[in-house]
N, C-alpha and C. Protein backbone atom coordinates (compact mmCIF):
# COMPACT_ATOMS: atom_id res chain seq x y z
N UNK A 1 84.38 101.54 133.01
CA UNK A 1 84.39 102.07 134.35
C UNK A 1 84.07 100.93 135.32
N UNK A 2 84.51 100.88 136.62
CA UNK A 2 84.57 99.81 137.91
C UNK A 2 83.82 100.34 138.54
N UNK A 3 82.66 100.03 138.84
CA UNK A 3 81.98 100.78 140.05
C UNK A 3 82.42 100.36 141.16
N UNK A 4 82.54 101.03 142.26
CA UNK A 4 83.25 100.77 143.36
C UNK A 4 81.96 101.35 144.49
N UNK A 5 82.31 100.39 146.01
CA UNK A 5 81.54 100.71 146.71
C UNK A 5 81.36 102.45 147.27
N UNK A 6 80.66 102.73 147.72
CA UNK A 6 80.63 103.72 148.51
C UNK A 6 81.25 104.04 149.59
N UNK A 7 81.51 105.12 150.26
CA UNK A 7 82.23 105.36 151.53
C UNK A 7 82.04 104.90 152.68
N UNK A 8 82.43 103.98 153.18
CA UNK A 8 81.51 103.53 154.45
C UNK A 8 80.90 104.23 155.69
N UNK A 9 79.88 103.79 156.18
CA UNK A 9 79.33 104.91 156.80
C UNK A 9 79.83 104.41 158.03
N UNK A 10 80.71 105.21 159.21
CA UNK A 10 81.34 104.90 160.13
C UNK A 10 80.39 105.05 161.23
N UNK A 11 81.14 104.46 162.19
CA UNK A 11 80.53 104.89 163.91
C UNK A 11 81.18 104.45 164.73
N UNK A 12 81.44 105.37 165.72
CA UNK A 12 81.88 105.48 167.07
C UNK A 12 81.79 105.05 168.11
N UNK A 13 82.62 104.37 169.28
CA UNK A 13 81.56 104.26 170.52
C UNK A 13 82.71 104.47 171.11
N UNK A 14 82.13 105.74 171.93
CA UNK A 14 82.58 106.90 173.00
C UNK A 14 81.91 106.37 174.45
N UNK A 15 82.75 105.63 175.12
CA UNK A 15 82.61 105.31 176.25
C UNK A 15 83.18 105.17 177.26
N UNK A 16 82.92 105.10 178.89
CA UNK A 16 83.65 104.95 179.89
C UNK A 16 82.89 104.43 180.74
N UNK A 17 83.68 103.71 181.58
CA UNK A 17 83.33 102.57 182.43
C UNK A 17 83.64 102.73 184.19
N UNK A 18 82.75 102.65 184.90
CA UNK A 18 82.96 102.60 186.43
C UNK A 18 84.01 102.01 186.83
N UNK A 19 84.94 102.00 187.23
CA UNK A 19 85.85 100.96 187.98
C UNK A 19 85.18 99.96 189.44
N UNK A 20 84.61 101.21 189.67
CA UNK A 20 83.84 100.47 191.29
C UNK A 20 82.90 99.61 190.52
N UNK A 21 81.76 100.06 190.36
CA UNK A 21 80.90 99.19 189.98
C UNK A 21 80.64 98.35 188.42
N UNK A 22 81.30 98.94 188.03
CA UNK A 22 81.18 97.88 186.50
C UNK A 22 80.57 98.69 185.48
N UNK A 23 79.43 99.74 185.97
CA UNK A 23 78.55 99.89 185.01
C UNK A 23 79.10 100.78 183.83
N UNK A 24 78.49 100.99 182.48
CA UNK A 24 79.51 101.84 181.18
C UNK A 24 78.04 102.38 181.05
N UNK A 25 78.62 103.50 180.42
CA UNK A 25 77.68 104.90 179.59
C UNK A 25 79.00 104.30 178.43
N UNK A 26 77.76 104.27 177.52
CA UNK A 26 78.36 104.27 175.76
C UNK A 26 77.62 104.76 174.87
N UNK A 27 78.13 105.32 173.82
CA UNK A 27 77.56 106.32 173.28
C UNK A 27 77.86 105.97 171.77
N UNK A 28 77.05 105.76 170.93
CA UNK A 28 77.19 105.70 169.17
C UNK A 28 77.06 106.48 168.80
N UNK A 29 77.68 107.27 167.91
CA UNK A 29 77.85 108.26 167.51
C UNK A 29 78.14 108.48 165.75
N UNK A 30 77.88 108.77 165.09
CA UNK A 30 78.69 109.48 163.97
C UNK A 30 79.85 109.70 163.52
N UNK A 31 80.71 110.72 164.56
CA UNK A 31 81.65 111.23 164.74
C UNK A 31 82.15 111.31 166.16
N UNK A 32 83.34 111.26 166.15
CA UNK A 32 83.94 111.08 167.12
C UNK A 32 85.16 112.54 167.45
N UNK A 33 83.97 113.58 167.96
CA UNK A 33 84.86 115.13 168.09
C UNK A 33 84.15 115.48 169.38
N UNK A 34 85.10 116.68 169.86
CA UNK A 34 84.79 117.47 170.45
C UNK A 34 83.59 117.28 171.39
N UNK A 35 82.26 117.86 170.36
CA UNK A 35 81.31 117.77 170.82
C UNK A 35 81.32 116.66 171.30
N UNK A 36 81.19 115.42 170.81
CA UNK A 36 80.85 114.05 171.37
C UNK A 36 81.43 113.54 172.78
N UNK A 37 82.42 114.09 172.85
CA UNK A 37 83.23 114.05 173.80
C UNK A 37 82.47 114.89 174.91
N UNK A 38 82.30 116.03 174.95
CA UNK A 38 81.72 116.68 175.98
C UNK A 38 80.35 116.16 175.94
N UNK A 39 79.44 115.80 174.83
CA UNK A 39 78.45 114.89 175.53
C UNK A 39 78.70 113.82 176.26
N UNK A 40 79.56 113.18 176.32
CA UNK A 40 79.40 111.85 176.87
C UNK A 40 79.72 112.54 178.81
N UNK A 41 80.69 113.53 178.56
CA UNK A 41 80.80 113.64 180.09
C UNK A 41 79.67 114.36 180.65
N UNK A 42 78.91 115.20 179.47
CA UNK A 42 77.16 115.93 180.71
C UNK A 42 76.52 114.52 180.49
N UNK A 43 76.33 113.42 179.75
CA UNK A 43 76.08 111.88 180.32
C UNK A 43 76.24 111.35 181.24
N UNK A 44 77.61 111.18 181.85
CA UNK A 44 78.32 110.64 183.40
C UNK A 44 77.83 111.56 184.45
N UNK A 45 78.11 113.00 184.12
CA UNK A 45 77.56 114.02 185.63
C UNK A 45 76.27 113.96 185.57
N UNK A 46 75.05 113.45 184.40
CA UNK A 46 74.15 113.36 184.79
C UNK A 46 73.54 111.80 185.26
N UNK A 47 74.17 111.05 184.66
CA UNK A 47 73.91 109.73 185.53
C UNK A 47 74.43 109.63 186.78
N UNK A 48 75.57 110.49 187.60
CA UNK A 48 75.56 110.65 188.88
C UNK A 48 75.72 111.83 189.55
N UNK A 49 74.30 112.55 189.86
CA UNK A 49 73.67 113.38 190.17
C UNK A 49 74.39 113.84 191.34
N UNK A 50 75.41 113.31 192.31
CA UNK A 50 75.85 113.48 193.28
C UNK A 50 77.15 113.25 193.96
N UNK A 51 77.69 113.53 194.50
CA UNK A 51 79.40 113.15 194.53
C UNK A 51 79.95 113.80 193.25
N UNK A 52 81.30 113.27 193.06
CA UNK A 52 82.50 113.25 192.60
C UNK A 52 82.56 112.63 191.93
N UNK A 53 82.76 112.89 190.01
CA UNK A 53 83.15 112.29 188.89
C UNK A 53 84.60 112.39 188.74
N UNK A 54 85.63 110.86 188.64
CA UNK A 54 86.70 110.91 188.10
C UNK A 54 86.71 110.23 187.03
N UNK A 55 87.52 111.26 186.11
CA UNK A 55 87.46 110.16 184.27
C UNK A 55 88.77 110.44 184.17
N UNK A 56 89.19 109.13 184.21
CA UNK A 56 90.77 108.75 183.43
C UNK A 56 90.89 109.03 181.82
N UNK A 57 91.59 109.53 181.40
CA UNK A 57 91.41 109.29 180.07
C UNK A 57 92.83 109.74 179.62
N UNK A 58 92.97 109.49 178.02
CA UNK A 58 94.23 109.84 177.32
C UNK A 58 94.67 111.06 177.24
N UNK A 59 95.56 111.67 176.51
CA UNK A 59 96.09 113.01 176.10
C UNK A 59 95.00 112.91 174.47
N UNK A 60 94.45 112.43 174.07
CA UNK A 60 93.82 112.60 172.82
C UNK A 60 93.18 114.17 172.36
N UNK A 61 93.75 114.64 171.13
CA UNK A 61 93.35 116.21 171.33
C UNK A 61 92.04 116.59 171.59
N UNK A 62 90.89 115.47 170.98
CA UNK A 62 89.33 115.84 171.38
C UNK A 62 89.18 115.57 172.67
N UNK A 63 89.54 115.77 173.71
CA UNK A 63 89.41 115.84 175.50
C UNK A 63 89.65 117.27 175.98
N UNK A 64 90.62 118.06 174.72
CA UNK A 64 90.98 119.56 175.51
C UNK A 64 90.05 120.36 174.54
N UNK A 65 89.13 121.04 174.94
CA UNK A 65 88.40 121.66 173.95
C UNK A 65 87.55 122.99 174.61
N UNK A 66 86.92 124.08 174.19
CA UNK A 66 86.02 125.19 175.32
C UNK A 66 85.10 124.19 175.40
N UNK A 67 84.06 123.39 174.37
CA UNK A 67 82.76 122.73 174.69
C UNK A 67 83.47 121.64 175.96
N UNK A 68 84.33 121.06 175.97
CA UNK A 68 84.78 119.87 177.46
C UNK A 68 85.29 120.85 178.60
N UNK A 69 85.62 121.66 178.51
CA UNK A 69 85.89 122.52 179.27
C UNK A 69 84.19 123.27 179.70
N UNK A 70 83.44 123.41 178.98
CA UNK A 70 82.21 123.96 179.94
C UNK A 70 81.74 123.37 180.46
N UNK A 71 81.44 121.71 179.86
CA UNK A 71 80.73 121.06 180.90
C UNK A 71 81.51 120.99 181.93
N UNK A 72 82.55 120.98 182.20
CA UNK A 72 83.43 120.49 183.00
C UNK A 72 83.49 122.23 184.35
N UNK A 73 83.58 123.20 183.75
CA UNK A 73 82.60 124.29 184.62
C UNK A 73 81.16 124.27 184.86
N UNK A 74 80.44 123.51 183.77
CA UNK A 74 79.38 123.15 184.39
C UNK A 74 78.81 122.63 185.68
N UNK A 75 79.68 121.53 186.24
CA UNK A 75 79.21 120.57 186.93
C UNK A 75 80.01 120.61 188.19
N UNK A 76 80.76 122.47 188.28
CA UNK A 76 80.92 123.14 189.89
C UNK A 76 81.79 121.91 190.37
N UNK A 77 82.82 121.35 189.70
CA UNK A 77 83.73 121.00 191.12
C UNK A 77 83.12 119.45 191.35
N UNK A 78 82.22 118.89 190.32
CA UNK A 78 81.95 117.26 190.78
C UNK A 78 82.56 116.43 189.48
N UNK A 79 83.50 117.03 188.50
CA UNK A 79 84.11 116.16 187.60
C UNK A 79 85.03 116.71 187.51
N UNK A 80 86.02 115.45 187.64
CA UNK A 80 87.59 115.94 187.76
C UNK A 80 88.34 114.96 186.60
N UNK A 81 89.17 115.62 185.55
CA UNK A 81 89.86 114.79 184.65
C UNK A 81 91.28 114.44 184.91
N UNK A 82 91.30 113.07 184.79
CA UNK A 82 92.69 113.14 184.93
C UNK A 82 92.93 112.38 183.60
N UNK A 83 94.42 112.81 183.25
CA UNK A 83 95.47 112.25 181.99
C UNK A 83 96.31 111.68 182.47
N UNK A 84 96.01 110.68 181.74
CA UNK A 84 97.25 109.53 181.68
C UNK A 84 98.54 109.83 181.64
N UNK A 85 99.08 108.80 181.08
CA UNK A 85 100.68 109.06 180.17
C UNK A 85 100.24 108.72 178.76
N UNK A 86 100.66 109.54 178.06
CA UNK A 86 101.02 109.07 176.07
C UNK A 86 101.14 107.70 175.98
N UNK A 87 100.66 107.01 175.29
CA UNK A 87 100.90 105.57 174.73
C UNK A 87 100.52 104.71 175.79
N UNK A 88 99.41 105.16 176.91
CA UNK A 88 99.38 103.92 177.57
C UNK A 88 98.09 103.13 177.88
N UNK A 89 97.30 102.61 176.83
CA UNK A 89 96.04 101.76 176.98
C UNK A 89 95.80 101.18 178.12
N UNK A 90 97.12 100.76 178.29
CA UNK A 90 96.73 99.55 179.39
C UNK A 90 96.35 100.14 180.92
N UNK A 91 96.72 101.07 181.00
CA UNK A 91 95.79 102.01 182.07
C UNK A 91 94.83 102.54 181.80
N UNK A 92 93.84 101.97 181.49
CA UNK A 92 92.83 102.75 180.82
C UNK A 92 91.91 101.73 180.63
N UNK A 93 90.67 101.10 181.91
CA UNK A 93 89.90 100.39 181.76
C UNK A 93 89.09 99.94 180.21
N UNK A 94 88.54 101.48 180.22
CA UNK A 94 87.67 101.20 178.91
C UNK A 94 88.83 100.74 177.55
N UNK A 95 89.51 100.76 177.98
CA UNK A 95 90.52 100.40 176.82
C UNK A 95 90.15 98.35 176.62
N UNK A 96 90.24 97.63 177.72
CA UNK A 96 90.17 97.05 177.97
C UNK A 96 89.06 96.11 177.76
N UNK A 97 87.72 97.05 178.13
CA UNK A 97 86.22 96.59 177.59
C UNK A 97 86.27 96.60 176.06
N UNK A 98 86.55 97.88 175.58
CA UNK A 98 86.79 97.93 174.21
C UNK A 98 87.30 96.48 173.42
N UNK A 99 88.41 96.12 174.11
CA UNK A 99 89.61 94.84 173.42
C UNK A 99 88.71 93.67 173.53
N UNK A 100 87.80 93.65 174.81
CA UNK A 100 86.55 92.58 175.01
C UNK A 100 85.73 92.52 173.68
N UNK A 101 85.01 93.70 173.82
CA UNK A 101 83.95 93.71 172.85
C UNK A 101 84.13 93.81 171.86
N UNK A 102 85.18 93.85 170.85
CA UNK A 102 85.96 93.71 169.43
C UNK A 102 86.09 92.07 169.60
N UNK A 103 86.40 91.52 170.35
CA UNK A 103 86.64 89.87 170.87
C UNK A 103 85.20 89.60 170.66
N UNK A 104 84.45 89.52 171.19
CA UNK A 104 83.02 89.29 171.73
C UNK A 104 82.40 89.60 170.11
N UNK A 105 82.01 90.49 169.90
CA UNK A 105 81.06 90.89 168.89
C UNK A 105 81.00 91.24 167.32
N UNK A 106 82.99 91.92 166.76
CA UNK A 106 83.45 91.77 165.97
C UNK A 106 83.70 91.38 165.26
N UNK A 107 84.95 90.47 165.96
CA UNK A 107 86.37 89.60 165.44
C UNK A 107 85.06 88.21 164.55
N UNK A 108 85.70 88.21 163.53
CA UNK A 108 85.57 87.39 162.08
C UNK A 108 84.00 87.41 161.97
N UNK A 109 83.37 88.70 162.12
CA UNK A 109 81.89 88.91 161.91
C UNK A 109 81.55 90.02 160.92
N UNK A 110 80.39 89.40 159.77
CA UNK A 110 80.29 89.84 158.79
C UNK A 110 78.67 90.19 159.09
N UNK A 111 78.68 91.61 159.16
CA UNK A 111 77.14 92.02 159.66
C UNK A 111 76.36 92.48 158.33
N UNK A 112 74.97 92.08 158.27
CA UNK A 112 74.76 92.04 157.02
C UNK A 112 74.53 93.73 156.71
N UNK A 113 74.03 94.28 158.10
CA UNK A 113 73.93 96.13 157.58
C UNK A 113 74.78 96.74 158.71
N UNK A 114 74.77 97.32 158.62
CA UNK A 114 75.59 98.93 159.65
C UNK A 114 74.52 98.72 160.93
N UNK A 115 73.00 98.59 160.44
CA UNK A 115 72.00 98.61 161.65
C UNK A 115 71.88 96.92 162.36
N UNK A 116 71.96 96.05 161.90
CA UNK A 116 72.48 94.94 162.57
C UNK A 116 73.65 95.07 163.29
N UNK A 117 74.91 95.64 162.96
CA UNK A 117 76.04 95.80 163.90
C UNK A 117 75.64 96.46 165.11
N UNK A 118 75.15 97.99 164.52
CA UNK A 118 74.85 98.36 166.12
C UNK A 118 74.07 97.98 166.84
N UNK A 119 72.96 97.00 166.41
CA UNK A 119 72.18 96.26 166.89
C UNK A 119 73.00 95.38 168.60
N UNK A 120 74.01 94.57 167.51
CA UNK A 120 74.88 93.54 168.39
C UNK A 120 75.65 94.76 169.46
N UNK A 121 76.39 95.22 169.30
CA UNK A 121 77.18 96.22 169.82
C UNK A 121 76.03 96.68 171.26
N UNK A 122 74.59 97.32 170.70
CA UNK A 122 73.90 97.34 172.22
C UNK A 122 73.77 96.94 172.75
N UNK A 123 72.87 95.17 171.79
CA UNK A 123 72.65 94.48 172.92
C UNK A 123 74.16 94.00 173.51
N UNK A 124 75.50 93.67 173.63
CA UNK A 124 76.46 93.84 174.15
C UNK A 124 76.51 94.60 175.19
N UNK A 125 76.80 95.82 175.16
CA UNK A 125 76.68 96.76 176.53
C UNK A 125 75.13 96.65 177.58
N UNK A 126 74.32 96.42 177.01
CA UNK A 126 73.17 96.46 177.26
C UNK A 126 73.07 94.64 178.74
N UNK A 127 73.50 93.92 177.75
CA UNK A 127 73.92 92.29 178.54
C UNK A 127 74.81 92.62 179.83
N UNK A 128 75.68 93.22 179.41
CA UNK A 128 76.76 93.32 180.55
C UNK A 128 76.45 94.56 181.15
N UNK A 129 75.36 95.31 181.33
CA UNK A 129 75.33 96.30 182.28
C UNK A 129 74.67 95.39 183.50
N UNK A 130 73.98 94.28 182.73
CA UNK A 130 72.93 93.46 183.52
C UNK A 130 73.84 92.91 184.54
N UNK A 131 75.29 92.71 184.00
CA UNK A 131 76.42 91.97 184.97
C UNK A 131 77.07 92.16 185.05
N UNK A 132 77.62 93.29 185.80
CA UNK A 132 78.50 94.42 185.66
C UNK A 132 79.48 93.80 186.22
N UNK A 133 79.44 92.55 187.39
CA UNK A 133 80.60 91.78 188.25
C UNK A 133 81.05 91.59 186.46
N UNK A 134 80.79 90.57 185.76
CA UNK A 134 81.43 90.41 184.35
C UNK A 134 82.48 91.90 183.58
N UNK A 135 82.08 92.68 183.85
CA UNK A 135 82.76 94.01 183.37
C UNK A 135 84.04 94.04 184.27
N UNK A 136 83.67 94.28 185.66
CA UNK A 136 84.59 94.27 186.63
C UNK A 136 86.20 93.67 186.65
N UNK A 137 85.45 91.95 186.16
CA UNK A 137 86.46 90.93 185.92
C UNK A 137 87.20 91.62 184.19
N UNK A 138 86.30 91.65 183.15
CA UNK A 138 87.23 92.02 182.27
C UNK A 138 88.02 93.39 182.02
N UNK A 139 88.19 94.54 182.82
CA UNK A 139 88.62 94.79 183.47
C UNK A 139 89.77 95.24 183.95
N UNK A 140 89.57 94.07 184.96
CA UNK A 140 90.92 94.00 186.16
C UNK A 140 90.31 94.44 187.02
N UNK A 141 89.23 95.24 187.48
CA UNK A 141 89.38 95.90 188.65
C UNK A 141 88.99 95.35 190.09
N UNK A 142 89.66 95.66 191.09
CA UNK A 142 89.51 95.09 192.37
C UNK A 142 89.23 95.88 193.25
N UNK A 143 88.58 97.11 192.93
CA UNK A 143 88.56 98.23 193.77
C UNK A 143 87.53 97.94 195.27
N UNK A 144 87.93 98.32 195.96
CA UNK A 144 87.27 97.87 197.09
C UNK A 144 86.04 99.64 197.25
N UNK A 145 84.80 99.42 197.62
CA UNK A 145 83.68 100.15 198.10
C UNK A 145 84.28 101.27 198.97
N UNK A 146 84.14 102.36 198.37
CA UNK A 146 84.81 103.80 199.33
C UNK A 146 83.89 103.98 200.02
N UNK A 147 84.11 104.50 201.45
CA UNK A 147 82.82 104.70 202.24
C UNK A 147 82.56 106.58 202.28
């Protein structure tokens, strides 16, 4: 008999990114469903307590769900979703941070545990919340301050 490794234990990061200001809510996770999904958006309406939430995001089937749909009655008219087009990353900031931080923290890195990776991975988001102009630039965005 070959003993063979075990199943790897996966994880997620469910995130979205300001266009105006740079800053990301990211989220590690387990799994990447439903639920997770509607947590991350009572995350955003609660990190901005006021105004108008817009989240770009894909057609991906975990975005249409009753749990994303309540928070989304939850929060009376201050988060609004919009969908993309099918197949198109490149509209899609966090798509973008993502392609960064696979560059940055990933690419040809051999982490000695699962808890060292997510280690790097925080402090990552954690660095660049500090410099969100840095987010901005990777990116693209040029959005000018709505008054």
């Amino acid at each position: 008999m070959i003993p063979t490794p075990a199943q790897p234990t996966r994880h997620y990061g469910i995130g979205a990114v300001n266009y105006h200001t740079g800053e990301t809510v990211v989220l590690v996770r387990r799994h990447k469903r439903r639920q997770e999904i509607a947590e991350l958006l009572q995350a955003l309406v609660e990190k901005h307590p006021t105004g108008t939430v817009y989240v770009a995001w894909d057609n991906a089937n975990t975005h249409e769900d009753d749990e994303v749909e309540a928070v989304v009655r939850d929060a009376a008219g201050r988060l609004v979703l919009l969908y993309l087009p099918t197949y198109s990353p490149w509209l899609n900031p966090i798509e973008m941070l993502w392609r960064y931080f696979r560059r940055e923290v990933t690419h040809c890195e051999l982490f000695p545990t699962v808890k060292a990776l997510l280690a790097a991975a925080r402090e990552f988001f954690d660095r660049y919340n500090q410099q969100p102009h840095r987010i901005l630039s990777v990116i693209g965005s040029h959005a000018q301050k709505v008054i």
